[in-house]
Protein backbone atom coordinates (compact mmCIF):
# COMPACT_ATOMS: atom_id res chain seq x y z
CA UNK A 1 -64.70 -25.45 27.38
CA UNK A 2 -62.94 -23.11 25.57
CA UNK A 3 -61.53 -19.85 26.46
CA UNK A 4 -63.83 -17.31 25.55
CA UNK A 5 -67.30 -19.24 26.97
CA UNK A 6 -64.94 -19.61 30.09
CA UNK A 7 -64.15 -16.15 30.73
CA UNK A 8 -67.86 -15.03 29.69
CA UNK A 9 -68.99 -17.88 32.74
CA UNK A 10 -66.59 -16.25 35.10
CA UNK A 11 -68.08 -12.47 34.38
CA UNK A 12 -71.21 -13.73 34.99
CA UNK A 13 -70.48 -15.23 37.79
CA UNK A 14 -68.11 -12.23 39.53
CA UNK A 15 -71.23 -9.88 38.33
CA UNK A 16 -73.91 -12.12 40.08
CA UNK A 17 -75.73 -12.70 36.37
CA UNK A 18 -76.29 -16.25 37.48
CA UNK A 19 -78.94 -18.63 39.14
CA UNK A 20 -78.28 -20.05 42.27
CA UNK A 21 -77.35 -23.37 40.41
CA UNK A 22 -74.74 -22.72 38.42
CA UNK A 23 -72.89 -20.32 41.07
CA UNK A 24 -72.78 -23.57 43.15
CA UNK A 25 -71.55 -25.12 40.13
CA UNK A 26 -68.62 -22.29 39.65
CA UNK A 27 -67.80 -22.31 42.96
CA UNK A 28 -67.15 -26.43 42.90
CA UNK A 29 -65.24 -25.68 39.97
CA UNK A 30 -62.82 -23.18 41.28
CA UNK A 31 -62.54 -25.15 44.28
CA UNK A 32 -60.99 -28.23 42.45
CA UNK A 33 -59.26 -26.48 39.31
CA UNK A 34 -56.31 -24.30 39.92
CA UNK A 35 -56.29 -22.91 36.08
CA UNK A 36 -60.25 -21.54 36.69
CA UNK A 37 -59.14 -20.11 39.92
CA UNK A 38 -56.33 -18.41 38.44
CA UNK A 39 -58.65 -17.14 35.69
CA UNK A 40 -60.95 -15.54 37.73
CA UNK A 41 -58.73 -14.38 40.31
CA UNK A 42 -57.35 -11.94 37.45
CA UNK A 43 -60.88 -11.34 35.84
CA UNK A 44 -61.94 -10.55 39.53
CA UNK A 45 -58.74 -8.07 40.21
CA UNK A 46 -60.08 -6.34 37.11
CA UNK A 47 -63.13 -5.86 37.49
CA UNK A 48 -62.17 -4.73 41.32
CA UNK A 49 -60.30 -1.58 39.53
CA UNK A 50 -62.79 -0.07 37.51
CA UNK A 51 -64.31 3.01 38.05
CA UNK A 52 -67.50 3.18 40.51
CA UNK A 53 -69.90 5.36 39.37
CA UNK A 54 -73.66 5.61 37.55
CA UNK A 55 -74.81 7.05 35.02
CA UNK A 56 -77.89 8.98 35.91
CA UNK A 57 -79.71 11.14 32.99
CA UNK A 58 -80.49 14.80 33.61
CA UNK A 59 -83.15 15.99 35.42
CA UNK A 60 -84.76 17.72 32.08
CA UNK A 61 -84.39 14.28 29.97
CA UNK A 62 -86.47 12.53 32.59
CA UNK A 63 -89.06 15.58 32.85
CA UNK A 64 -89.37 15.20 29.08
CA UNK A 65 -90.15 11.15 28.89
CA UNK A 66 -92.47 11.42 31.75
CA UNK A 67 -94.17 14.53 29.78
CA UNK A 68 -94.16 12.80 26.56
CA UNK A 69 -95.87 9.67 28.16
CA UNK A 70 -98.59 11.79 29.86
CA UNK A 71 -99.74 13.16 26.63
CA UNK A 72 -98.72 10.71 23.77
CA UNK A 73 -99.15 7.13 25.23
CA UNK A 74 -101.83 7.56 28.22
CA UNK A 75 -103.75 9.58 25.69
């Protein structure tokens, strides 16, 4: 595997985008390769510092798709 798929495996995996499956098979992984664990460890400490927040739209954008929806598509 090279680099890049295994860095875009380990996001998914640290951002729960995977089945059930393949987090087994991650975990396995990391349990028996030092170099993967190291990898993630660092993607994990990463991702651990970003900002937590959510992006909510304004009250007024919202009032004017649920508006527009009303009278363009129900009609």
């Amino acid at each position: 595997m090279d680099k890049k798929s295994t860095q875009k495996l380990l996001l998914q995996y640290i951002y729960g985008e995977m089945s059930a499956s393949q987090n087994l098979f991650i975990e396995e992984l990391l349990q028996t390769d030092a170099n993967l664990k190291a990898q993630h460890d660092a993607l994990n400490a990463s991702q651990l510092q970003l900002p937590k927040f959510r992006l909510y739209p304004p009250k007024k954008t919202l009032q004017s798709i649920l508006s527009y929806s009303r009278t363009e598509v129900c009609a």
